[in-house]
Protein backbone atom coordinates (compact mmCIF):
# COMPACT_ATOMS: atom_id res chain seq x y z
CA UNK A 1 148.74 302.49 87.95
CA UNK A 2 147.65 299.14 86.77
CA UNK A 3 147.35 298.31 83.56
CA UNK A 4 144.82 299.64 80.97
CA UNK A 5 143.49 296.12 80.40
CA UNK A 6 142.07 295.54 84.14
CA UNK A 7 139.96 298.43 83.68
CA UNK A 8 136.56 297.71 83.62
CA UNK A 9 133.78 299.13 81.08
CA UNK A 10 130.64 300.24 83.30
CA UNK A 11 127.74 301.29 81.10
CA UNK A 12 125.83 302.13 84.64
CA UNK A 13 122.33 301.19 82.53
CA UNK A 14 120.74 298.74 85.12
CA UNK A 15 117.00 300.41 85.51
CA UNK A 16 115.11 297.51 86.87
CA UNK A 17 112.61 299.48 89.17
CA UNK A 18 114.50 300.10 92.44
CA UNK A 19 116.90 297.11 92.57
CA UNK A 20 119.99 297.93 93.36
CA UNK A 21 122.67 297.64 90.48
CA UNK A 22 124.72 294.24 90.33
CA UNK A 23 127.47 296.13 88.95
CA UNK A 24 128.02 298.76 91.69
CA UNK A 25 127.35 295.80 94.15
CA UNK A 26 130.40 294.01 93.11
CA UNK A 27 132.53 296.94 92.39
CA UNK A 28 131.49 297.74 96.03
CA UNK A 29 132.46 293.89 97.53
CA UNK A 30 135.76 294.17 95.46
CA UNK A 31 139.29 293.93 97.67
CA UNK A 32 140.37 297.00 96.25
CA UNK A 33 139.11 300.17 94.53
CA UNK A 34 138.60 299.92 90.93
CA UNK A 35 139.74 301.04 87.48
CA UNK A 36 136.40 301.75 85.16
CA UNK A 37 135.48 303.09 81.96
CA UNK A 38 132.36 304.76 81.32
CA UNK A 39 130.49 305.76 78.21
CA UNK A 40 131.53 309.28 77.49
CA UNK A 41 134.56 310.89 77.64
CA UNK A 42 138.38 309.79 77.70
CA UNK A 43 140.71 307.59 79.52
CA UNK A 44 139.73 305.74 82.61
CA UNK A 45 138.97 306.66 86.27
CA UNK A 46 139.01 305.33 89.69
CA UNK A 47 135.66 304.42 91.14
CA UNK A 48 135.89 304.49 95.15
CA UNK A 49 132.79 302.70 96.55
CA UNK A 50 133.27 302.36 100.11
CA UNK A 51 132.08 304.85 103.27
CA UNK A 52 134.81 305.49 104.60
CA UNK A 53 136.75 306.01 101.32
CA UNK A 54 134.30 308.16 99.58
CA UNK A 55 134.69 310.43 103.07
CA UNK A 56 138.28 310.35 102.11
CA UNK A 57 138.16 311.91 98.83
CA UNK A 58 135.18 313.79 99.33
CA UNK A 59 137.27 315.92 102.00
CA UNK A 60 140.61 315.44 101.51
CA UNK A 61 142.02 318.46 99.36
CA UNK A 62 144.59 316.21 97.71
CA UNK A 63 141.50 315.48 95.23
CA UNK A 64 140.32 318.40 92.98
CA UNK A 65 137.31 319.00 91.12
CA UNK A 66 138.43 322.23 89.52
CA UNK A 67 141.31 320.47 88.13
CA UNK A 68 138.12 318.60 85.82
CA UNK A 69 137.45 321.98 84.33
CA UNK A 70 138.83 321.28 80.58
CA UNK A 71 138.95 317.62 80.35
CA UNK A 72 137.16 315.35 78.94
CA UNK A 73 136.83 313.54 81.95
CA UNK A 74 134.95 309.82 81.95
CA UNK A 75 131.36 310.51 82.83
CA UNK A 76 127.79 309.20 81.90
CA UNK A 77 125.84 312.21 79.70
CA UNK A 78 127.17 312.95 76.26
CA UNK A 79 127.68 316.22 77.32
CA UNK A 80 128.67 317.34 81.04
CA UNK A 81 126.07 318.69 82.87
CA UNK A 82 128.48 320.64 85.16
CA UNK A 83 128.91 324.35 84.25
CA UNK A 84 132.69 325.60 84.51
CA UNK A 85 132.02 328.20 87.08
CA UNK A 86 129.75 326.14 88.93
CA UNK A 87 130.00 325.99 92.96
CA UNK A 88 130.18 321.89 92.83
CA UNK A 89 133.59 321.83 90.32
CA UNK A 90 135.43 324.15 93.10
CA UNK A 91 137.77 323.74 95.56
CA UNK A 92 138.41 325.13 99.27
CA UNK A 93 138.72 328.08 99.64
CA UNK A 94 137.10 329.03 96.76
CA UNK A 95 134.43 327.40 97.26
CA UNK A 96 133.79 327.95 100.97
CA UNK A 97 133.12 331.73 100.24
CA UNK A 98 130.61 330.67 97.23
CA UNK A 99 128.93 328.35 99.89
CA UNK A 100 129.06 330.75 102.83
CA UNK A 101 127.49 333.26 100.55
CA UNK A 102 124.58 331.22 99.23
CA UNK A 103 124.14 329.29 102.73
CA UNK A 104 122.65 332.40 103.58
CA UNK A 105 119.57 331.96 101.48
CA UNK A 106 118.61 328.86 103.03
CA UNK A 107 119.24 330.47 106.86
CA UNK A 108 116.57 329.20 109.31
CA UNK A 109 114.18 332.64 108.77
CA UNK A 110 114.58 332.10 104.69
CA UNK A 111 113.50 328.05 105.48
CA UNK A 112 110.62 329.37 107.78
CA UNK A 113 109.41 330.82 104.78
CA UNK A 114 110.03 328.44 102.22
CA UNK A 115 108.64 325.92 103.88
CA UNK A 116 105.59 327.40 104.65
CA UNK A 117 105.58 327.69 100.93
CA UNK A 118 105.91 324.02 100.31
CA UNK A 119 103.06 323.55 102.76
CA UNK A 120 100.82 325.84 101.10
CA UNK A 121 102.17 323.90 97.42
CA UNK A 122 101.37 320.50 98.97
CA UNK A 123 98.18 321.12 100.25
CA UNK A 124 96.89 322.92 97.20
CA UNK A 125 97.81 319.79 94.95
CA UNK A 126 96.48 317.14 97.30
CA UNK A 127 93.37 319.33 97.03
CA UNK A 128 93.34 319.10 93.46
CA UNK A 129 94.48 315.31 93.87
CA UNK A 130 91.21 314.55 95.65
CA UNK A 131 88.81 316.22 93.31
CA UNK A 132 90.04 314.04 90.65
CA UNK A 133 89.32 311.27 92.31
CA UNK A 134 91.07 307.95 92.87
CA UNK A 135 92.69 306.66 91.20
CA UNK A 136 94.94 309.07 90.26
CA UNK A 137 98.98 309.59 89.26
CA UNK A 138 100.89 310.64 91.70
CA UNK A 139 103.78 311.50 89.78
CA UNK A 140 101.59 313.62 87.54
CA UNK A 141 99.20 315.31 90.88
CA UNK A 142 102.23 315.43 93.70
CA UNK A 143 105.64 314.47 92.65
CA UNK A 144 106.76 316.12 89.00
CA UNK A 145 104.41 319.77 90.07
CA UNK A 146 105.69 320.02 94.04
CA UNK A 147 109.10 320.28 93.33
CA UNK A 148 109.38 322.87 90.15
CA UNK A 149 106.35 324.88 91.57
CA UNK A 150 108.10 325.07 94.34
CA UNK A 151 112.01 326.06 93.19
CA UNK A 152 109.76 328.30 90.76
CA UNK A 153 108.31 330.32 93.35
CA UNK A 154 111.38 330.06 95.52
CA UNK A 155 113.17 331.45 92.58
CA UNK A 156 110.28 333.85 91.30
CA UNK A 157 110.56 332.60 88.01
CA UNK A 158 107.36 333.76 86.26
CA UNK A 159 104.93 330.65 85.42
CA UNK A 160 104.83 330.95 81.56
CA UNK A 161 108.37 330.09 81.50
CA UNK A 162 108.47 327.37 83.66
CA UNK A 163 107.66 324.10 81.18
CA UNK A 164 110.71 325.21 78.93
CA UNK A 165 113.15 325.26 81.94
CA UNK A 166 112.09 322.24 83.19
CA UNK A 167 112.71 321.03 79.45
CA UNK A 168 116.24 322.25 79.26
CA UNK A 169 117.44 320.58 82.53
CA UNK A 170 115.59 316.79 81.83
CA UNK A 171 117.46 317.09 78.28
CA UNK A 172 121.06 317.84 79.95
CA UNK A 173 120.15 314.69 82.22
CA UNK A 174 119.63 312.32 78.63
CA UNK A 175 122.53 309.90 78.72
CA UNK A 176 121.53 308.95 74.66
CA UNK A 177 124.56 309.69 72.41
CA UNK A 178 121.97 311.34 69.62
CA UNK A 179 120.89 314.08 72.43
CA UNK A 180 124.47 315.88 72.55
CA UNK A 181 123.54 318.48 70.26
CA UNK A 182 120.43 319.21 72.32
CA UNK A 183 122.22 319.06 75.34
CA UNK A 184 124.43 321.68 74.59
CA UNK A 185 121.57 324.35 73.22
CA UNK A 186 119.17 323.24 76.80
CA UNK A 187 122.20 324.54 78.42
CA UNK A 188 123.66 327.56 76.77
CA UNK A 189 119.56 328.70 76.34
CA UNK A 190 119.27 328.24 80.38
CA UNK A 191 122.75 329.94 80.95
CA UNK A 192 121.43 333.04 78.33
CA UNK A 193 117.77 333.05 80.56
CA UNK A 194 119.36 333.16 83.74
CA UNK A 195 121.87 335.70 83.06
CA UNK A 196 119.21 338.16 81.83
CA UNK A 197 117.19 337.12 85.03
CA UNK A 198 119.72 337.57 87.50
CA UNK A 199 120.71 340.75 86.09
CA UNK A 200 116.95 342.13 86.65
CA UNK A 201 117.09 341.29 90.15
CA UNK A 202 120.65 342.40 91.10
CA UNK A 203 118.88 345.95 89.73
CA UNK A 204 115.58 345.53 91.29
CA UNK A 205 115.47 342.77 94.05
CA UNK A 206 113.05 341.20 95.79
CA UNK A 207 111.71 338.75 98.53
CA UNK A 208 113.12 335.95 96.50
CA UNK A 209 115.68 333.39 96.88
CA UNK A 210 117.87 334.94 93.79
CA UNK A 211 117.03 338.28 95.32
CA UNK A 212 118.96 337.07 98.30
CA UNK A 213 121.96 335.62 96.80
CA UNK A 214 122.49 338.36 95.19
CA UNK A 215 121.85 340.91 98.08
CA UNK A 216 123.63 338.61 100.29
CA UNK A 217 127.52 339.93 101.90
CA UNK A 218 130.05 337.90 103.88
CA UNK A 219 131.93 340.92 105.26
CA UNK A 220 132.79 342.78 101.73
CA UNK A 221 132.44 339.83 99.65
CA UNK A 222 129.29 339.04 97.19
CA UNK A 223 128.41 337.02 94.38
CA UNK A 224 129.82 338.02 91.25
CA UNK A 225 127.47 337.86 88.05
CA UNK A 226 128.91 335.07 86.47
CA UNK A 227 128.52 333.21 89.88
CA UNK A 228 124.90 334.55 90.78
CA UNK A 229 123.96 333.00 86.65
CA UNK A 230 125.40 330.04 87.59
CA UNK A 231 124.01 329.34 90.75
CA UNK A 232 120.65 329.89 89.98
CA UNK A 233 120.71 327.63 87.00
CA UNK A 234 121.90 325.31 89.84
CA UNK A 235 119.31 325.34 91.97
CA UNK A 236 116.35 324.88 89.19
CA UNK A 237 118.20 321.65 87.86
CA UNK A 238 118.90 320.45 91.20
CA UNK A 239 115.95 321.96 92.97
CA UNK A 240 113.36 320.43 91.43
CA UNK A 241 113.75 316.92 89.43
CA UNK A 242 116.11 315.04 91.63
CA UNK A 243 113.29 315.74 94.09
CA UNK A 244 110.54 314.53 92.15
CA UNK A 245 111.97 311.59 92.10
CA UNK A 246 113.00 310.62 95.33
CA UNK A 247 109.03 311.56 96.10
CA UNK A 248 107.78 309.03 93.64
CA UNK A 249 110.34 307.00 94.56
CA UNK A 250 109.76 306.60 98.52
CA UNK A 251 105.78 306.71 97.80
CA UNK A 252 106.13 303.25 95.35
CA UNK A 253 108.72 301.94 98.23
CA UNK A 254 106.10 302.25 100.99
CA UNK A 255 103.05 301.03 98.43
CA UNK A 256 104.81 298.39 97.75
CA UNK A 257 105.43 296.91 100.99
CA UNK A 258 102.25 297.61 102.63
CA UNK A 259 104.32 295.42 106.06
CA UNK A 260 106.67 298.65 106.66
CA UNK A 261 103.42 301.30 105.59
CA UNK A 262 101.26 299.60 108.54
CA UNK A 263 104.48 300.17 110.92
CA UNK A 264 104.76 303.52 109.90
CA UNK A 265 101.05 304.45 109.81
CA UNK A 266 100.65 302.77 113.58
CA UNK A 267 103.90 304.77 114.71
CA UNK A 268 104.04 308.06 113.02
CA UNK A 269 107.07 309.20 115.47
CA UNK A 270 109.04 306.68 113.40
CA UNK A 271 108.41 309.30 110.09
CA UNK A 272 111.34 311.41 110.66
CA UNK A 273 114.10 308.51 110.31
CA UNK A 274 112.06 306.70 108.51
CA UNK A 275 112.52 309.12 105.40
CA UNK A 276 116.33 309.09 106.56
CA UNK A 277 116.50 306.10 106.18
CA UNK A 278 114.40 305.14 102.74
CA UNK A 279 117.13 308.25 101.39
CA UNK A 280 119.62 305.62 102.54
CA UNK A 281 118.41 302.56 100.83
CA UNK A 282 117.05 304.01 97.38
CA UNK A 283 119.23 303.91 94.85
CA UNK A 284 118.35 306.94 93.50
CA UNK A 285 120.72 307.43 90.39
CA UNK A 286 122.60 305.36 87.89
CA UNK A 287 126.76 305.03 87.78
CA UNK A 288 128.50 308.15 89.15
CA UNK A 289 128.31 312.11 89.14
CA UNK A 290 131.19 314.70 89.01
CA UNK A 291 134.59 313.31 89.30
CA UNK A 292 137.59 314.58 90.96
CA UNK A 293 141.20 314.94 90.00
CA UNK A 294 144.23 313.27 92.36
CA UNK A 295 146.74 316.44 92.77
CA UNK A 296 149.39 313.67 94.17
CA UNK A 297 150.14 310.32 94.47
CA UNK A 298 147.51 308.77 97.20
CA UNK A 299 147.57 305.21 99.03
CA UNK A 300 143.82 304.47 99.42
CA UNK A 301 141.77 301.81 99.61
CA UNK A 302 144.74 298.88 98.91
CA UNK A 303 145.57 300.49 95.46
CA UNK A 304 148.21 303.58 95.04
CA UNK A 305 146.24 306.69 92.97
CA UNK A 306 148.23 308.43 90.85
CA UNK A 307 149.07 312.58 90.28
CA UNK A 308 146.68 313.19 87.65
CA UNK A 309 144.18 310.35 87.46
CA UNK A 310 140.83 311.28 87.68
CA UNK A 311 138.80 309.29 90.58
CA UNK A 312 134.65 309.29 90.66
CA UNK A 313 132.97 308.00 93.93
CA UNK A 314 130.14 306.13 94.82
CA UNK A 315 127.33 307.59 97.02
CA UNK A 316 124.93 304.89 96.00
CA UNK A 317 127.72 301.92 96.94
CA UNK A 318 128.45 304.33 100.58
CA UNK A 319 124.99 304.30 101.43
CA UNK A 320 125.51 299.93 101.13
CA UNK A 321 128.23 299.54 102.91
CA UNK A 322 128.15 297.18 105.63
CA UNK A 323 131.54 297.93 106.90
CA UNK A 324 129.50 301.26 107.85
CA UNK A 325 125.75 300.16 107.90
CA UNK A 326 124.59 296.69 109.36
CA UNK A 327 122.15 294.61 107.05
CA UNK A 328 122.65 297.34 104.95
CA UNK A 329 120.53 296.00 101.98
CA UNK A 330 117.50 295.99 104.20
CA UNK A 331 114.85 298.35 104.33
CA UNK A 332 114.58 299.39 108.25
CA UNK A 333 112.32 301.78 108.98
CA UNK A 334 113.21 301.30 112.66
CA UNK A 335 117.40 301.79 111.94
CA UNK A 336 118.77 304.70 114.35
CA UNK A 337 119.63 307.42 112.23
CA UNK A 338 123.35 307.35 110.41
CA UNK A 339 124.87 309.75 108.20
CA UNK A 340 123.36 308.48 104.73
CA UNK A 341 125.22 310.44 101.69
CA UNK A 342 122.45 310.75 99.37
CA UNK A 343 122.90 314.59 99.35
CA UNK A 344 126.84 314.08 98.92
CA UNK A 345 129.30 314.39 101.37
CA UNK A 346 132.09 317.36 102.54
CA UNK A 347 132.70 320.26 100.47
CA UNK A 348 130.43 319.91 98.20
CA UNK A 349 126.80 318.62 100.28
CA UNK A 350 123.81 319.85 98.31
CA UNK A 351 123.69 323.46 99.47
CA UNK A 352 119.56 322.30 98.44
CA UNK A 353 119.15 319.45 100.44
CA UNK A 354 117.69 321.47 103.70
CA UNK A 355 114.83 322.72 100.66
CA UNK A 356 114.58 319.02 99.22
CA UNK A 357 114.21 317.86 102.79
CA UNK A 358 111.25 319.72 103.33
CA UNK A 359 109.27 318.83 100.51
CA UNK A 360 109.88 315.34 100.78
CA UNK A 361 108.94 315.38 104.24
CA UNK A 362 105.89 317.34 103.82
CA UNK A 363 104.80 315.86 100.24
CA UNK A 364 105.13 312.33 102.11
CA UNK A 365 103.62 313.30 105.60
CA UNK A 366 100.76 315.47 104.17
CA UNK A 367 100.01 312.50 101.56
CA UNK A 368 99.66 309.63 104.37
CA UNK A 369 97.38 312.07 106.91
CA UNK A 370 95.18 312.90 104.10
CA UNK A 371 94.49 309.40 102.25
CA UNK A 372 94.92 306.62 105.44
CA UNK A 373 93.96 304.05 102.66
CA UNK A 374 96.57 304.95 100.24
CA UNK A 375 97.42 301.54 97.65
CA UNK A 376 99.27 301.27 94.50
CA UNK A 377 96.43 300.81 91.42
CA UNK A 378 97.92 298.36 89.60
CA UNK A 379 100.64 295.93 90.71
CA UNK A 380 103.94 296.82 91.63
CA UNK A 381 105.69 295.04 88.72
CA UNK A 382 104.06 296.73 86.10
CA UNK A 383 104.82 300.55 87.27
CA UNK A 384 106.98 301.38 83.99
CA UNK A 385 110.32 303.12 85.21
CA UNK A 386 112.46 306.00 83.67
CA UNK A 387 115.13 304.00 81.58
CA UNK A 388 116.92 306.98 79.60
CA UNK A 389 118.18 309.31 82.55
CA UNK A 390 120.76 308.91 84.96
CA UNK A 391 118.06 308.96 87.42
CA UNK A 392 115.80 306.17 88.48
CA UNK A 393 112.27 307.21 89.19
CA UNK A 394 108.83 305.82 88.13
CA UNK A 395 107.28 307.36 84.72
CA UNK A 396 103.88 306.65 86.15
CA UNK A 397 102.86 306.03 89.77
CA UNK A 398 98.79 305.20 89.58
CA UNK A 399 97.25 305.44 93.28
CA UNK A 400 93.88 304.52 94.90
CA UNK A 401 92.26 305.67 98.22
């Protein structure tokens, strides 16, 4: 290991609208993977930035993220966001029967009807969009109500509980040192709600998405109740913010360079990898996520990674990586589709991300057909952007039509 002293301290706070971070760009052009040191937690950590790499550890069983559970491993939050029994701090083959399980939910004849869902979502709040008249937010008429609504019904959480949920998770995303306490109440209070809920529907199930995780059988095997809890607590924080986001996030992209908007306006077949490949290009988070433990010593990347030393990758640094992606900094609305891993990567992909696809699509799509004269209201530079999250999204994103 090298010494503590070439470790590098990465506060991960750039939040200038959607440039990409300087830091992460020159831990990403470095010869060799680097040592960091974050704001929470102890020790140091590995940060692997590069495609190929990230594949590596992403995959490679020789890295653990169960062997996290009871550390105080480097991260950004005060307080981890991760739950112990969660599906994305296992290992295979663990893990594969959690995901196996709860793959079934989002099978092509549960999608059919989730998406028809989102449609149905979508069209109802571009409705409501146009009777307010331009100009309008979109983060407040399309992005921040498509997503929960959504997950909500998905879930069949009732509506009068819906604001304090979405409450809980934004506070466990707070990187400030002063919301620790409230991070730990937002999640014990959604861990106590979802217990109760899951347990209802285990009893008495239904046509919804809980109802089918916990119906759902892989030969003799189901979710237990701890696991059901945990995974539905899952999908609402990952089921509905990170997706607001990325809408608000590709709708200022495209309004702000009305060059690639004409292109895709004049050649709608390019929509599909389009969307591929702004998920590509946005740098959609700050710093890292969950790290992973090394369970022996590993050569990778010119540097030799200990037994025992914890190792966080980059997905934002893999998705800029010209040894994978040429011009990679570019916006190319016309780049053949390539593996991007904005949903992660191996064993632990977003079990959400065919869901989030097909929002972002149809949020998107349905928000070009229906206003063809679309234009930011105010210039680009003064949208104000979230600074206080790990995420990077736009507080505010005024339209006209």
């Amino acid at each position: 290991m090298e010494p503590e002293s070439t470790a590098r301290y990465c506060a991960f706070d750039f939040a200038e609208a959607l440039e990409f971070d300087p830091t992460l760009k020159q831990l990403l052009d470095a010869e060799t993977i680097s040592r960091i040191r974050l704001p929470y937690g102890e020790g140091e950590a590995w940060l692997v930035t590069r495609f190929e790499d990230v594949r590596t550890v992403t995959t490679d069983r020789r890295f653990s993220r169960k062997a996290i559970i009871g550390h105080n491993f480097p991260r950004m939050t005060p307080e981890p966001i991760v739950q112990d029994e969660a599906i994305n701090v296992m290992d295979p083959p663990g893990s594969s029967r959690l995901r196996s399980l709860v793959s079934k939910g989002f099978a092509p004849r549960h999608m059919e009807s989730m998406e028809r869902r989102v449609q149905h979502v979508v069209d109802d709040l571009l409705d409501r969009m146009a009777e307010h008249g331009s100009p309008a937010d979109l983060m407040e008429h399309l992005a921040g109500p498509l997503p929960l609504t959504t997950i909500c019904e998905v879930l069949d959480i009732p509506e009068a509980d819906q604001s304090q949920l979405r409450a809980h998770a934004r506070t466990m995303m707070d990187v400030g040192l002063d919301n620790k306490d409230n991070a730990v109440k937002a999640k014990a209070e959604l861990r106590s709600y979802f217990a109760t809920l899951t347990a209802q529907r285990r009893k008495n199930p239904g046509d919804d998405l809980i109802s089918t995780l916990a119906t759902a059988r892989d030969g003799d095997e189901i979710l237990n109740d701890q696991e059901l809890t945990v995974m539905a607590m899952v999908l609402l924080i990952t089921g509905q913010d990170t997706t607001t986001y990325e809408i608000g996030n590709i709708v200022y992209t495209l309004l702000s360079r009305p060059e690639e908007l004409a292109k895709l306006r004049s050649r709608p077949e390019l929509f599909p990898q389009a969307i591929e490949e702004m998920l590509r290009f946005i740098p959609f988070r700050k710093g890292v996520g969950i790290p992973r433990v090394a369970l022996e010593d590993v050569e990778l990347g010119g540097v030799t990674i200990r037994r025992g030393d914890i190792v966080h990758v980059s997905y934002l640094t893999a998705n800029r990586d010209d040894r994978k992606f040429d011009r990679p900094d570019e916006l190319d609305l016309e780049r053949a589709t390539t593996p991007h891993m904005t949903f992660g990567w191996g064993g632990h992909h977003c079990l959400g991300a065919p869901l989030a696809s097909a929002e972002i699509r149809m949020a998107v799509g349905s928000l070009l057909e229906r206003f063809p004269d679309l234009k930011l209201a105010k210039p680009a530079d003064e949208v104000r952007w979230n600074t206080t999250s790990i995420w990077r999204y736009p507080l505010a994103l005024p339209v006209a039509w």
